[in-house]
C-alpha atoms as a PDB file:
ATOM      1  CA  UNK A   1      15.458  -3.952  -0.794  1.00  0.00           C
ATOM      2  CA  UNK A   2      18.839  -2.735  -2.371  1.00  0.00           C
ATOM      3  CA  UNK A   3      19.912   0.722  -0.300  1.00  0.00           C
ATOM      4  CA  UNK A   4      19.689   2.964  -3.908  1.00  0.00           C
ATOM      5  CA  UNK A   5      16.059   1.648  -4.211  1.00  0.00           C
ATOM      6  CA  UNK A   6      15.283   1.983  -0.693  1.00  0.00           C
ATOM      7  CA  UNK A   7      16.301   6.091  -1.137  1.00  0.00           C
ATOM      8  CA  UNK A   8      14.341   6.763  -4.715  1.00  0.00           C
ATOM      9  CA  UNK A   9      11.020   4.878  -3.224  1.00  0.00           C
ATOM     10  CA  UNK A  10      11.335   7.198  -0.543  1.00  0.00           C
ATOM     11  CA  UNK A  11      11.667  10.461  -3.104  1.00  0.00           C
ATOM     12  CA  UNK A  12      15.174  11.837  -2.458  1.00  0.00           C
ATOM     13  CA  UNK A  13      16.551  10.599  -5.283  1.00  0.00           C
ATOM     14  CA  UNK A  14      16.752   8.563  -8.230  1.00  0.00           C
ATOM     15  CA  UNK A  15      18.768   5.100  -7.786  1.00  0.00           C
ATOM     16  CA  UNK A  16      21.800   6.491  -9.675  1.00  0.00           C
ATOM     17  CA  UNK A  17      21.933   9.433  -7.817  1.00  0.00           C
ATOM     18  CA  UNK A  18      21.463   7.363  -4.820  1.00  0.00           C
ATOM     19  CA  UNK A  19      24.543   5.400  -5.745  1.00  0.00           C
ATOM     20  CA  UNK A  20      26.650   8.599  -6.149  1.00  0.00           C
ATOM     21  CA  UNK A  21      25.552   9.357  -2.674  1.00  0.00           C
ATOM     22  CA  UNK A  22      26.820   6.251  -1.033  1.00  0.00           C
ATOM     23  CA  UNK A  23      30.228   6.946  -2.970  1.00  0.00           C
ATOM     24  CA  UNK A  24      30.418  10.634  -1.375  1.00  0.00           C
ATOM     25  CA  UNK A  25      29.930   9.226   1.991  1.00  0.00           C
ATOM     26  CA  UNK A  26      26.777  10.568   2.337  1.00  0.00           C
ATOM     27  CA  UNK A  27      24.866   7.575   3.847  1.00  0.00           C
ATOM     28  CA  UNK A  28      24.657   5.078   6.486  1.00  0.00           C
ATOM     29  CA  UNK A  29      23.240   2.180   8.045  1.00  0.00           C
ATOM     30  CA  UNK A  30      22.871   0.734  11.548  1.00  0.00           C
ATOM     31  CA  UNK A  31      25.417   4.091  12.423  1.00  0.00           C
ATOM     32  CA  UNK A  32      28.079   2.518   9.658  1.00  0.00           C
ATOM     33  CA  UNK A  33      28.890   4.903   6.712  1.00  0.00           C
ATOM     34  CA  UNK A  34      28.127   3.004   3.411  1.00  0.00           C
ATOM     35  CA  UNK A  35      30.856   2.856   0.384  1.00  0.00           C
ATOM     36  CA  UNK A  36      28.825   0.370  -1.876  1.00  0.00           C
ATOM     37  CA  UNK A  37      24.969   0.612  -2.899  1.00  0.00           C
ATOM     38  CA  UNK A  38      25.503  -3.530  -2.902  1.00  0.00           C
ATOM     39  CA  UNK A  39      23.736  -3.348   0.689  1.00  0.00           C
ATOM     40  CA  UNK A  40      20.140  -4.383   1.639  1.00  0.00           C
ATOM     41  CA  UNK A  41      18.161  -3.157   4.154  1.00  0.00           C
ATOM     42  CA  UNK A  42      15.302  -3.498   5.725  1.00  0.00           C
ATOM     43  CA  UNK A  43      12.058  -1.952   8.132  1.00  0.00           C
ATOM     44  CA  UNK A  44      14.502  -1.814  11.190  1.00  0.00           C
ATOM     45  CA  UNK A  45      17.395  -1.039   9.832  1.00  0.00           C
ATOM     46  CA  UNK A  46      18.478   2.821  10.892  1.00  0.00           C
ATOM     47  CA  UNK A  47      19.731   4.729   7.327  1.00  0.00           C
ATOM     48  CA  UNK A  48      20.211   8.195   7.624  1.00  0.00           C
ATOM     49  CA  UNK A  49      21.020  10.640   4.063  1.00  0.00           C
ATOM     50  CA  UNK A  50      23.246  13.914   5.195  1.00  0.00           C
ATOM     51  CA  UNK A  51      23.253  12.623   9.029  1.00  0.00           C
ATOM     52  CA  UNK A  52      19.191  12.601   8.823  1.00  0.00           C
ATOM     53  CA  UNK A  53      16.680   9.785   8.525  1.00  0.00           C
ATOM     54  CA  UNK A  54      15.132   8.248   5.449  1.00  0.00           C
ATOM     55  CA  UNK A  55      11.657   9.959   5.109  1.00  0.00           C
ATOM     56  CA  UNK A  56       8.880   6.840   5.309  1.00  0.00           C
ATOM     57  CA  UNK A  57       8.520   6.001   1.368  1.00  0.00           C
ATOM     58  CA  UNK A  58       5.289   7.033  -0.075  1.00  0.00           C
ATOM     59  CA  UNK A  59       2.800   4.512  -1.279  1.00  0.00           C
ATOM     60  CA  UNK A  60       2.805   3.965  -5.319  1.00  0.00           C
ATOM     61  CA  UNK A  61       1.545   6.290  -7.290  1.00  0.00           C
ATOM     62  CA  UNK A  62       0.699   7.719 -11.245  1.00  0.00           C
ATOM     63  CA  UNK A  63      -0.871  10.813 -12.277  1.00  0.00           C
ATOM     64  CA  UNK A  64      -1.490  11.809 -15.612  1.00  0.00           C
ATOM     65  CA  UNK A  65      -0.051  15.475 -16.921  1.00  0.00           C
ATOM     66  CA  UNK A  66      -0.598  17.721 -19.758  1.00  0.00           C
ATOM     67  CA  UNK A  67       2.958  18.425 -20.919  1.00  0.00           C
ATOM     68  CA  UNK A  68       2.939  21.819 -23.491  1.00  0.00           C
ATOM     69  CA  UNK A  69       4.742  22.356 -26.187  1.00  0.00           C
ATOM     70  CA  UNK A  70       8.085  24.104 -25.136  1.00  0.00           C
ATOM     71  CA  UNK A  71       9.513  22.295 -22.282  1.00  0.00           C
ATOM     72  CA  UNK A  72      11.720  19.320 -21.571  1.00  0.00           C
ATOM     73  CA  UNK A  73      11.445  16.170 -19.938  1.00  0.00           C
ATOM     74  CA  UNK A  74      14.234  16.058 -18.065  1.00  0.00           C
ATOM     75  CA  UNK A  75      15.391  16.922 -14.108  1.00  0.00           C
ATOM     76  CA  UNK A  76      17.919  19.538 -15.341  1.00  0.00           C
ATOM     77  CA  UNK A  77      18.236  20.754 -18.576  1.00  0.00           C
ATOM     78  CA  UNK A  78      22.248  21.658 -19.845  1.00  0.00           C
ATOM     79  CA  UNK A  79      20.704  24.286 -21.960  1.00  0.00           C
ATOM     80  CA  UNK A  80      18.651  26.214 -19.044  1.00  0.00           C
ATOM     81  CA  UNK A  81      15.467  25.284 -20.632  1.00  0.00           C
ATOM     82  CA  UNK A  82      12.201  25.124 -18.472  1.00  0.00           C
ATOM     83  CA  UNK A  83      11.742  21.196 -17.486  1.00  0.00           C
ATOM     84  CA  UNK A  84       8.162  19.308 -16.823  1.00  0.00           C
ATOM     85  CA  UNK A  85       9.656  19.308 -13.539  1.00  0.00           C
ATOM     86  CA  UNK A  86       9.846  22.636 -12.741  1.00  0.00           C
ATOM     87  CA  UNK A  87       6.406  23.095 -13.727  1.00  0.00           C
ATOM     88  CA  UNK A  88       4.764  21.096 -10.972  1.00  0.00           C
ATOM     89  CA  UNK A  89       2.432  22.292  -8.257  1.00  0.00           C
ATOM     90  CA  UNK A  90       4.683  22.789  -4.876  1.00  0.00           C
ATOM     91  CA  UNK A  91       2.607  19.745  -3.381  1.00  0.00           C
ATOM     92  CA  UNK A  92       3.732  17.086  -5.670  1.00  0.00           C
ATOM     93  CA  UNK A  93       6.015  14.672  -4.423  1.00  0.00           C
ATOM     94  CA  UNK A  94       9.466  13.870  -6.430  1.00  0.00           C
ATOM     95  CA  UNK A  95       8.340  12.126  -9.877  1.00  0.00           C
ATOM     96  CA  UNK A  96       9.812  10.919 -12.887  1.00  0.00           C
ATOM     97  CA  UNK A  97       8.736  10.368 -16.283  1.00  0.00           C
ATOM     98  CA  UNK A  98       7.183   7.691 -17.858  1.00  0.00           C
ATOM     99  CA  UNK A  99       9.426   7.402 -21.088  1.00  0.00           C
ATOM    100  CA  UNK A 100       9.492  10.962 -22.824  1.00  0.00           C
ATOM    101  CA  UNK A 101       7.610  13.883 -24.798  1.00  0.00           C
ATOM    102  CA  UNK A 102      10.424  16.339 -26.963  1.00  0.00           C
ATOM    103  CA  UNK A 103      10.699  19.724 -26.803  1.00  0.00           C
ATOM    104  CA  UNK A 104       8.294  19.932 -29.321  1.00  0.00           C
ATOM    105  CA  UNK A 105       5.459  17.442 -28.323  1.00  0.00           C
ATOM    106  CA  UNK A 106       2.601  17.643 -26.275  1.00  0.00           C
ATOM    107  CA  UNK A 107      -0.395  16.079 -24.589  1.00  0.00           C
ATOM    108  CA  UNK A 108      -0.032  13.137 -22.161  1.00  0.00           C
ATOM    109  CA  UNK A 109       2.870  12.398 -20.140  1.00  0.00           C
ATOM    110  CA  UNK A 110       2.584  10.153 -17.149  1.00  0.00           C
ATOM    111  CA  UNK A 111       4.376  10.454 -13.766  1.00  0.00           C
ATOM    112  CA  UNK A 112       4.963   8.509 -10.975  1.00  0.00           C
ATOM    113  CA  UNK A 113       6.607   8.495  -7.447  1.00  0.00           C
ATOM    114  CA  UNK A 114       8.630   5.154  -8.168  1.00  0.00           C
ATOM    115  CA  UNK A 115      11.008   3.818 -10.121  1.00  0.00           C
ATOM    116  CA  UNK A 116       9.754   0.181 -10.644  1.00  0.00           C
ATOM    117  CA  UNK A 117       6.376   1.547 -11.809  1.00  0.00           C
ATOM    118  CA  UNK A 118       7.884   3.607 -14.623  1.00  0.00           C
ATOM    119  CA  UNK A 119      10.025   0.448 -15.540  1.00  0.00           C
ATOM    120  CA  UNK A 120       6.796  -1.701 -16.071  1.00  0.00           C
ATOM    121  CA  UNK A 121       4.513   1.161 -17.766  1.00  0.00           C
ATOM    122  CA  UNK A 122       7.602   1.881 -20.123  1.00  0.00           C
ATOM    123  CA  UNK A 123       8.348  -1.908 -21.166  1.00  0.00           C
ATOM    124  CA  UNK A 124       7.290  -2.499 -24.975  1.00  0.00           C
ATOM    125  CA  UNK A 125       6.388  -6.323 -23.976  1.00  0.00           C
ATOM    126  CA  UNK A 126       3.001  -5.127 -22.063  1.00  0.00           C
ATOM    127  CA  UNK A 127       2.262  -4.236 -25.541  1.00  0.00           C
ATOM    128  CA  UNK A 128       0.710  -0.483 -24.323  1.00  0.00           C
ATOM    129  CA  UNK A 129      -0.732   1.184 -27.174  1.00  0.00           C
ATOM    130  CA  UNK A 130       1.238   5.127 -27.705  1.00  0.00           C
ATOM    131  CA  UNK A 131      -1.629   7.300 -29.446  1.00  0.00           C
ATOM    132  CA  UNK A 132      -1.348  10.755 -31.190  1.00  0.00           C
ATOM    133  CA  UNK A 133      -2.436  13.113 -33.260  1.00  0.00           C
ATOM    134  CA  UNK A 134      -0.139  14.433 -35.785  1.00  0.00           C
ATOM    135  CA  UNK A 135      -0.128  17.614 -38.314  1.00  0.00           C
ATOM    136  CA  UNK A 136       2.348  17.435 -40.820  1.00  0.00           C
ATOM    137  CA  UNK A 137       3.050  19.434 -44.061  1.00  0.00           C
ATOM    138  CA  UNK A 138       2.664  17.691 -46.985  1.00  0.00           C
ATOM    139  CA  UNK A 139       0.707  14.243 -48.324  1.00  0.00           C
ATOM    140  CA  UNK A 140       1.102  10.614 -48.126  1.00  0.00           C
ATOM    141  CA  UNK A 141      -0.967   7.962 -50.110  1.00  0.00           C
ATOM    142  CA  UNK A 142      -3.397   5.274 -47.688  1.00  0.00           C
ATOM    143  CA  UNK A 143      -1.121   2.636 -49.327  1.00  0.00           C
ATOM    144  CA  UNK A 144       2.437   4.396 -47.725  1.00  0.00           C
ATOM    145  CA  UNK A 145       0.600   3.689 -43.860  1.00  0.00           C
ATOM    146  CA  UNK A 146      -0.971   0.806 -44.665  1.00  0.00           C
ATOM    147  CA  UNK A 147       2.513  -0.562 -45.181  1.00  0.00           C
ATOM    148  CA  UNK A 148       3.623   0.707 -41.810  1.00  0.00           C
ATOM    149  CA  UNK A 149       1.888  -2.218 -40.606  1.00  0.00           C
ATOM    150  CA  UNK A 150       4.870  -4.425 -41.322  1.00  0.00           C
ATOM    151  CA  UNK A 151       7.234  -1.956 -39.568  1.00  0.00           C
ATOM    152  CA  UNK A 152       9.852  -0.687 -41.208  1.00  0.00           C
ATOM    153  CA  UNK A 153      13.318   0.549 -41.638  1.00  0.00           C
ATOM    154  CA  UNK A 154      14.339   4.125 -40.794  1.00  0.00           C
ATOM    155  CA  UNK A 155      18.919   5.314 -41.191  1.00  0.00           C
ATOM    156  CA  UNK A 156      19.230   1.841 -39.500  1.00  0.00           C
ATOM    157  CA  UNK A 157      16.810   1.727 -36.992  1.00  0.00           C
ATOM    158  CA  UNK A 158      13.809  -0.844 -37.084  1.00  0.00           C
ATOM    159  CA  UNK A 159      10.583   0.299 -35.987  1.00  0.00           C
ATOM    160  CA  UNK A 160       7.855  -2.246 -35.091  1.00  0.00           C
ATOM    161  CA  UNK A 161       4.214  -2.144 -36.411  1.00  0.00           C
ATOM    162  CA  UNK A 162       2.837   1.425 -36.832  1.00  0.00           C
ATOM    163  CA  UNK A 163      -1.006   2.273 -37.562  1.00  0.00           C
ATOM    164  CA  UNK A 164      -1.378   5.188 -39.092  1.00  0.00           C
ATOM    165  CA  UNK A 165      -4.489   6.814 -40.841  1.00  0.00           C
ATOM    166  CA  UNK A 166      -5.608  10.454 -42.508  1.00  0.00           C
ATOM    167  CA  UNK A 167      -8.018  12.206 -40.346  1.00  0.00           C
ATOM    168  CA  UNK A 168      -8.268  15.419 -43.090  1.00  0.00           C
ATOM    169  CA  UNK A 169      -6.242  17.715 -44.942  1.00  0.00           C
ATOM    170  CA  UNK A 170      -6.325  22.129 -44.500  1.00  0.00           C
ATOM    171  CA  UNK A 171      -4.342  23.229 -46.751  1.00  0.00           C
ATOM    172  CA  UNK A 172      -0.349  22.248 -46.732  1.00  0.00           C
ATOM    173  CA  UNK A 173      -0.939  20.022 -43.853  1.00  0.00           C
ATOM    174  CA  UNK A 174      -2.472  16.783 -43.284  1.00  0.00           C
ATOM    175  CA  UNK A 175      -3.796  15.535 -40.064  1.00  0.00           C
ATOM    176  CA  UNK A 176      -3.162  11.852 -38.750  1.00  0.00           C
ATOM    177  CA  UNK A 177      -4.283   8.820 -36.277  1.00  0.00           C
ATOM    178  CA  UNK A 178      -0.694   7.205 -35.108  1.00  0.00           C
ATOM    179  CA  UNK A 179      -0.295   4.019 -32.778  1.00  0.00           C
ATOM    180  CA  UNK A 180       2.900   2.919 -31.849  1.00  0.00           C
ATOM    181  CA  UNK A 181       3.625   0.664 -29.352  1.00  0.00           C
ATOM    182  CA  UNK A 182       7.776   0.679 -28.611  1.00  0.00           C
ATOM    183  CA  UNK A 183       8.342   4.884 -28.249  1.00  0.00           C
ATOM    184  CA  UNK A 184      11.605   4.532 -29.656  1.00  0.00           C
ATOM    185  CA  UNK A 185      13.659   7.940 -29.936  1.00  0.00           C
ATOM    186  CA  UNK A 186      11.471  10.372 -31.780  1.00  0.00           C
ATOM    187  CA  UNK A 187       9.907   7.609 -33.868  1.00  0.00           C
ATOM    188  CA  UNK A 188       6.569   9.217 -35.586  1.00  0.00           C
ATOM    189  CA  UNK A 189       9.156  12.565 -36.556  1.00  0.00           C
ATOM    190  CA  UNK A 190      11.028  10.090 -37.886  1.00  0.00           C
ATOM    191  CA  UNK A 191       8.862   7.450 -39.628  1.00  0.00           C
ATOM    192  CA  UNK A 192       6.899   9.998 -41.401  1.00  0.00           C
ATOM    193  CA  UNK A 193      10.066  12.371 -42.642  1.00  0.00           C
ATOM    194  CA  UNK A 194      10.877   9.359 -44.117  1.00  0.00           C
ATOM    195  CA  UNK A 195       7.497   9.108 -45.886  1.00  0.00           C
ATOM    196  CA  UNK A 196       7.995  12.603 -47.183  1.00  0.00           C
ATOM    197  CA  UNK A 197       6.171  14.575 -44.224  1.00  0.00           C
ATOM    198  CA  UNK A 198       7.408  17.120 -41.913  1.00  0.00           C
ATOM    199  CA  UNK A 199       5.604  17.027 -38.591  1.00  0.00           C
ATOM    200  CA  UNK A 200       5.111  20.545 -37.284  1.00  0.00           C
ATOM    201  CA  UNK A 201       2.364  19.663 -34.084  1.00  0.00           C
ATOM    202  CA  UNK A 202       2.544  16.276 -32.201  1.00  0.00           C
ATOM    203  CA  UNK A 203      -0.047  15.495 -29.525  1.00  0.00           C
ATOM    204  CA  UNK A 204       0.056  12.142 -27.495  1.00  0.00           C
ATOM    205  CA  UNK A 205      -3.415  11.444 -26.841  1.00  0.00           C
ATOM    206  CA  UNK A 206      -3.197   8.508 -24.651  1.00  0.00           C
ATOM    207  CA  UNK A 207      -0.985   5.970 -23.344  1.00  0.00           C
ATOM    208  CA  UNK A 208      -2.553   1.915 -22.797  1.00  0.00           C
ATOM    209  CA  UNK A 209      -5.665   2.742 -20.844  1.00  0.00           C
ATOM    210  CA  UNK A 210      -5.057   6.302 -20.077  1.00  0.00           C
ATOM    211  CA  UNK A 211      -5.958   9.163 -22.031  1.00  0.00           C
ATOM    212  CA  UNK A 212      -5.407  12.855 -22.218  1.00  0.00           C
ATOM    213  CA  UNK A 213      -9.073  13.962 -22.459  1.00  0.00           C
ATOM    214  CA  UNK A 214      -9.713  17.070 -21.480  1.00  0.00           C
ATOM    215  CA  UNK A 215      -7.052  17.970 -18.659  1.00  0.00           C
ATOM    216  CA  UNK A 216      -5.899  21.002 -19.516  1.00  0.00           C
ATOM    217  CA  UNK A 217      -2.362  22.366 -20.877  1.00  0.00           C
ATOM    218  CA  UNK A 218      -0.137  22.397 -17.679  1.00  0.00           C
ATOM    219  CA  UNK A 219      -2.922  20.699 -15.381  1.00  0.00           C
ATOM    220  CA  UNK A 220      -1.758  17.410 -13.584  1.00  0.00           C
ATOM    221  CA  UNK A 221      -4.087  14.569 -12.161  1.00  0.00           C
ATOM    222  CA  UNK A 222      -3.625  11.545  -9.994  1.00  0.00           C
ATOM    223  CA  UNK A 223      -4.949   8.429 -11.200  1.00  0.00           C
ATOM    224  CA  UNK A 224      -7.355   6.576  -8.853  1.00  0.00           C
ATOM    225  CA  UNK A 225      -5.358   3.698  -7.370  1.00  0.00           C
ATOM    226  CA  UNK A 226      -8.154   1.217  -8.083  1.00  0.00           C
ATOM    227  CA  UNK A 227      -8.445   2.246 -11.880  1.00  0.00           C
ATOM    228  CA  UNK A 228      -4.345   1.552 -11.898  1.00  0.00           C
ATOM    229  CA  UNK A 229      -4.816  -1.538 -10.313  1.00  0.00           C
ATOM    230  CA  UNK A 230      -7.208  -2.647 -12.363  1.00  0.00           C
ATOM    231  CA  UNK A 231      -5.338  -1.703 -15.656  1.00  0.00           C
ATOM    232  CA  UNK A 232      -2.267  -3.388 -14.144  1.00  0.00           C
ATOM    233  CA  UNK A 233      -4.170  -6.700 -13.157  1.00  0.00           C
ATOM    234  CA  UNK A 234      -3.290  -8.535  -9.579  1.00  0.00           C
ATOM    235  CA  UNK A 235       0.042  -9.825 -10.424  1.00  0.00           C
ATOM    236  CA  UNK A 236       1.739  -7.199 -12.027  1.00  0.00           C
ATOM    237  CA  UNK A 237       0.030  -4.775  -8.423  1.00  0.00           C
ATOM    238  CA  UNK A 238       1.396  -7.421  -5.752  1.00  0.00           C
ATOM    239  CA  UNK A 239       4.527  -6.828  -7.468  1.00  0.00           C
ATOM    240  CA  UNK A 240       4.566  -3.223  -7.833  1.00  0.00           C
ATOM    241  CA  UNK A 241       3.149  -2.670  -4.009  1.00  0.00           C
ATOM    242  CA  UNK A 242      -0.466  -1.924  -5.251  1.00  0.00           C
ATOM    243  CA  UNK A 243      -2.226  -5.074  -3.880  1.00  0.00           C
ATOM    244  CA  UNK A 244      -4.916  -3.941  -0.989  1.00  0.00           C
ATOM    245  CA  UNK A 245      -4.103  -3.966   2.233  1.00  0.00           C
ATOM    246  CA  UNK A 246      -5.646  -6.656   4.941  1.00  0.00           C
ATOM    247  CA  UNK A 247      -7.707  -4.080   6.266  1.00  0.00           C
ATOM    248  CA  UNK A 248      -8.936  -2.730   2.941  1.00  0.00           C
ATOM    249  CA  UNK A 249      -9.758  -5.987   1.885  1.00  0.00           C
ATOM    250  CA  UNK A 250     -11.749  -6.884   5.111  1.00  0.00           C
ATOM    251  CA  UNK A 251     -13.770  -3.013   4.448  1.00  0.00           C
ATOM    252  CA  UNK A 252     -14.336  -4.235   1.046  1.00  0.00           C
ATOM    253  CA  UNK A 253     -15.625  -7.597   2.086  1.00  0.00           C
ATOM    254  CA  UNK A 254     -17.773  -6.173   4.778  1.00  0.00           C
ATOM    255  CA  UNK A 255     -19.533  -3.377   2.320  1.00  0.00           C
ATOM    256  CA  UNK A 256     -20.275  -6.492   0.236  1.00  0.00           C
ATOM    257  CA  UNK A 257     -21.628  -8.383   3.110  1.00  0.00           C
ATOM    258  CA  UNK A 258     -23.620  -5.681   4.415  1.00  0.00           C
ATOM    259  CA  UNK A 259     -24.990  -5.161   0.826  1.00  0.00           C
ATOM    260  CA  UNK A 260     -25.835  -8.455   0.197  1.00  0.00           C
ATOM    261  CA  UNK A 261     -27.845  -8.951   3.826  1.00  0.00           C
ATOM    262  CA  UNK A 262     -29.690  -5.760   3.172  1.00  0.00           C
ATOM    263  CA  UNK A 263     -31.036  -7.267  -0.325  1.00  0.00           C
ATOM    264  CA  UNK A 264     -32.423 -10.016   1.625  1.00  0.00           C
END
């Protein structure tokens, strides 16, 4: 794999970082110092970061984190505001994001320790479903989010299909069901300002298959590789390194044997 890629699957960095790395002089291969990420490399090739060697990459993985209101998604914030990142247990690996929460949102944000996973969770042709919950001051009529449907229009931007439904109403504020499936740029703030409504709480209850539940503001969970390989399905895993192993596929076959001779 390319040199940058090589670097973020193994947690040091990201791949553009990784590329600003080669360009400092900060990397080499086979005892030659790099000066282009255009380089491959391989299991026996020799790369060493800062004169010392590429940690082994770590295996694939998502977990699933309750991001609070109040904090950004980002590695460093300009503004000295606390980051998601800063905010994880000291035994976590180096993640990244899956797409973005605001400031302002909360609920379910999903991490991962590589690059190519977040690429393929994030890409609006898998067709994952975004859910939240929504409060927002004022009222809309059914027939306003029934027409969201069709997508629509918003200062130039085109948003694709949006279902959207009224849960109750306390008070000022009404309470909403929204389903999006592309994520754009603060799209439900700005989809339902445009239907007269000002958001003031935004939850993400799920994202595709996974859901928030009941993990707790702050709290962060590993998925189960088997339940992400299942919601992935076997070509998109091979491709993304999640496929079993030989060995785990001979264990598997064997508890199945075993199972199968002792109902007989």
């Amino acid at each position: 794999m390319r040199i940058a890629k090589a670097m973020a699957r193994a947690g040091l960095c990201s791949r553009r970082e990784a590329e600003r790395w080669i360009a400092d002089g900060r990397v080499s291969v086979n005892g030659k110092l790099l000066r282009t990420p255009a380089v491959e490399v391989g299991p026996a090739d020799k790369v060493f970061v800062d004169g010392k060697p590429l940690p082994t990459a770590e295996p694939p993985q998502l977990w699933r984190y309750h991001k609070p209101k109040g904090i950004v998604t980002t590695h460093s914030d300009p503004e000295g505001r606390p980051t998601v990142f800063d905010k994880m247990p000291p035994e976590m690996p180096r993640v990244i994001s899956v797409g973005r929460l605001d400031f302002n949102t909360e609920g379910l944000l999903l991490l991962t320790n590589d690059g190519a996973l977040a690429r393929h969770l994030e890409l609006p042709a898998n067709g994952w479903v975004r859910r939240y919950r929504v409060r927002a001051k004022g009222r809309v009529s059914p027939d306003d989010l029934v027409k969201l449907k069709e997508g629509i229009t918003v200062e130039g931007v085109s948003y694709g299909p949006i279902e959207a439904t009224i849960d109750s109403v306390q008070g000022a504020n009404t309470w909403l069901s929204i389903a999006i499936r592309e994520g754009k740029n603060r799209e439900v703030r700005k989809v339902l300002s445009h239907l007269g409504l000002t958001v003031n709480r935004l939850i993400r209850v799920s994202f595709g298959p996974f859901q928030l539940l009941d993990l707790a503001p702050g709290a962060v969970e590993a998925v189960r590789r088997k339940i992400l390989v299942a919601q992935l399905g076997p070509r998109a895993s091979e491709a993304l390194g999640f496929s079993e192993s030989q060995a785990e596929r001979k264990a598997r076959h064997a508890r199945g044997k075993a199972a199968s001779e002792a109902d007989d």
